[in-house]
Protein backbone atom coordinates (compact mmCIF):
# COMPACT_ATOMS: atom_id res chain seq x y z
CA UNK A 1 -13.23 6.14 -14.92
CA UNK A 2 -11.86 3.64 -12.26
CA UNK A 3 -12.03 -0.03 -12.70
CA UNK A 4 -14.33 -2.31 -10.60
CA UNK A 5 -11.17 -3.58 -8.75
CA UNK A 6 -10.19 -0.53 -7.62
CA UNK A 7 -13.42 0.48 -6.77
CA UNK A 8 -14.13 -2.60 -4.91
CA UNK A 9 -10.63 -1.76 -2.93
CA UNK A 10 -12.10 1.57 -2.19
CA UNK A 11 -15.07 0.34 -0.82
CA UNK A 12 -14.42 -2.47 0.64
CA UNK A 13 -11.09 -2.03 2.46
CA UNK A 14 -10.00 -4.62 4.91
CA UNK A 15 -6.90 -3.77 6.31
CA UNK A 16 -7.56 -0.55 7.43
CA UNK A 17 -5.90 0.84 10.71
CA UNK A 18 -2.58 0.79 12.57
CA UNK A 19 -0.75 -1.89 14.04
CA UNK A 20 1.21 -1.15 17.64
CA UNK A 21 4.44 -1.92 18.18
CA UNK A 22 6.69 -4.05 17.46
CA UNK A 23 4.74 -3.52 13.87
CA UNK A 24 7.48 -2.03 11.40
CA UNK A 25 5.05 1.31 10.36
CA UNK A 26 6.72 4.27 7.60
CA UNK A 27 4.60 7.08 6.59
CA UNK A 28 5.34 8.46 2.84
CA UNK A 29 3.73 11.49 1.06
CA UNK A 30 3.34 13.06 -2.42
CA UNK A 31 3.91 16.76 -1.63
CA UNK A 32 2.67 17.25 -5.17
CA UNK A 33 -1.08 16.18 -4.26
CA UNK A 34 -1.10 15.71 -0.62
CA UNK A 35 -1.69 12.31 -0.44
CA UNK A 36 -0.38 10.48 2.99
CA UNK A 37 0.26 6.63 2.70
CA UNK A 38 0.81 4.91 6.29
CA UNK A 39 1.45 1.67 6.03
CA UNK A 40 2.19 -0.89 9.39
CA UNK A 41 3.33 -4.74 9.09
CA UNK A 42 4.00 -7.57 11.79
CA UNK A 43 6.71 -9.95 10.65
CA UNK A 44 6.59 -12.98 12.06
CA UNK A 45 9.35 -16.03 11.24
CA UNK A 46 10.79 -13.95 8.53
CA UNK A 47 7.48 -13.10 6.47
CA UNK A 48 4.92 -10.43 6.76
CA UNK A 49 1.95 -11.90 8.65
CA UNK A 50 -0.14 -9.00 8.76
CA UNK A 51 -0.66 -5.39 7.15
CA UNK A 52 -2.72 -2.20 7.64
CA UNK A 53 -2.94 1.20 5.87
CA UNK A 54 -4.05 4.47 6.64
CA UNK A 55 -4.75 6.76 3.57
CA UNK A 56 -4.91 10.60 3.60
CA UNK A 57 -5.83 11.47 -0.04
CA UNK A 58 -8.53 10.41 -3.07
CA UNK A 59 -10.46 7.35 -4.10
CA UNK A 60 -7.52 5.91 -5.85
CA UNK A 61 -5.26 6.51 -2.89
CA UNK A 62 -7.38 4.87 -0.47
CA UNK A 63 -7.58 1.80 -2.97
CA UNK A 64 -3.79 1.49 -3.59
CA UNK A 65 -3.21 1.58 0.04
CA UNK A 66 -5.89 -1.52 0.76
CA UNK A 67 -4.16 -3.80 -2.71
CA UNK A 68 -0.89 -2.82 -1.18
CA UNK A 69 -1.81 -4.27 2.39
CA UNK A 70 -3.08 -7.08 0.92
CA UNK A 71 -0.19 -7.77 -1.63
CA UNK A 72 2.21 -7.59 1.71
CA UNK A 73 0.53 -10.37 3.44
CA UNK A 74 2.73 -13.45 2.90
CA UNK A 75 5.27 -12.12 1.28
CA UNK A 76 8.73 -12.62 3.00
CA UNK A 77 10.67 -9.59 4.18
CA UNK A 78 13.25 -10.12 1.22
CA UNK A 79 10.42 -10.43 -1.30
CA UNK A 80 8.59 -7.10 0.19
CA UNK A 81 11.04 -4.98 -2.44
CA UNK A 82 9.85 -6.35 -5.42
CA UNK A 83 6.21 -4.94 -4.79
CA UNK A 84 6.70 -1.71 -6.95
CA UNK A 85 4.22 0.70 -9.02
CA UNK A 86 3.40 -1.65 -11.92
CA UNK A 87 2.12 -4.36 -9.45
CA UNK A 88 0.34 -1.92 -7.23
CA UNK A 89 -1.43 -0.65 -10.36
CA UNK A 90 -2.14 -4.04 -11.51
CA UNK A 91 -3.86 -4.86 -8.32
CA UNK A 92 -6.10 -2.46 -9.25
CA UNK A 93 -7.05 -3.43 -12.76
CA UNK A 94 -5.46 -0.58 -14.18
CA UNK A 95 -5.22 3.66 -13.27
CA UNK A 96 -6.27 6.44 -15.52
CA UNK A 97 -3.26 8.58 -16.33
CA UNK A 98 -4.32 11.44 -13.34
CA UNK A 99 -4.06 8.90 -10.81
CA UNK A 100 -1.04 6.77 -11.54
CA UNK A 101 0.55 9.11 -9.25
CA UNK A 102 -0.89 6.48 -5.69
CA UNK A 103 0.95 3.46 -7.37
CA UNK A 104 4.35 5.85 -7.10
CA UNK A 105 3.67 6.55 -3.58
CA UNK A 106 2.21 2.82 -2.86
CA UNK A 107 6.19 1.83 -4.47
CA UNK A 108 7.60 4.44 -2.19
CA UNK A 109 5.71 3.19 0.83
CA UNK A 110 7.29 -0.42 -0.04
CA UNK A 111 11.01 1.23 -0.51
CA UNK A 112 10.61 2.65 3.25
CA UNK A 113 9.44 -0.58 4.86
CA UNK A 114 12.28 -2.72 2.96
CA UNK A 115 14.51 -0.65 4.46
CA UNK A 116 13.46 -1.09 8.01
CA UNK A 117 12.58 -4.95 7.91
């Protein structure tokens, strides 16, 4: 059902967690499902220098949230924006149609934080 990527995201998160302030943090959810994306960066020198997620919902949630912390790492603030569903879903080799809905709110995540940095 899920790919190995995704699954390895799942298990193997790494940037799980909060990040205190002055970390840029948004919170975005899909009423539809429940599902609760947190997402905190650091920007340091104009780029995002680190990234952590907290997930409130399924497997696939919890993945997109740990390829989208990852994906933010490095990236400058004005590159953050281009980050949207197709990438997120692409980081993690692919969603079956039920759960392309956490690449919308991973995209919706990256909308709030461009907006803020």
């Amino acid at each position: 059902m899920y790919s190995e990527l995704l699954l390895r995201h799942f298990r193997n998160s790494r940037r799980v967690g909060s990040l205190a302030p002055p970390a840029v943090t948004v919170r975005v959810e899909n009423p539809i499902c429940g599902d609760i994306l947190t997402i905190s960066v650091v920007v340091d020198h104009g780029a995002v220098s680190d990234a952590r997620f907290q997930v409130r919902g399924c497997t696939a949630s919890i993945a997109a949230g740990s390829a989208l912390a990852d994906m933010l790492v490095g990236r400058s603030c004005r590159d953050v924006h281009s980050i949207g569903a197709d990438a997120v879903e692409n980081a993690l080799g692919g969603l079956p149609n039920e759960s392309k809905h956490v690449a919308r709110l991973a995209a919706d995540a990256v909308k709030a934080l461009a907006r803020q940095l």
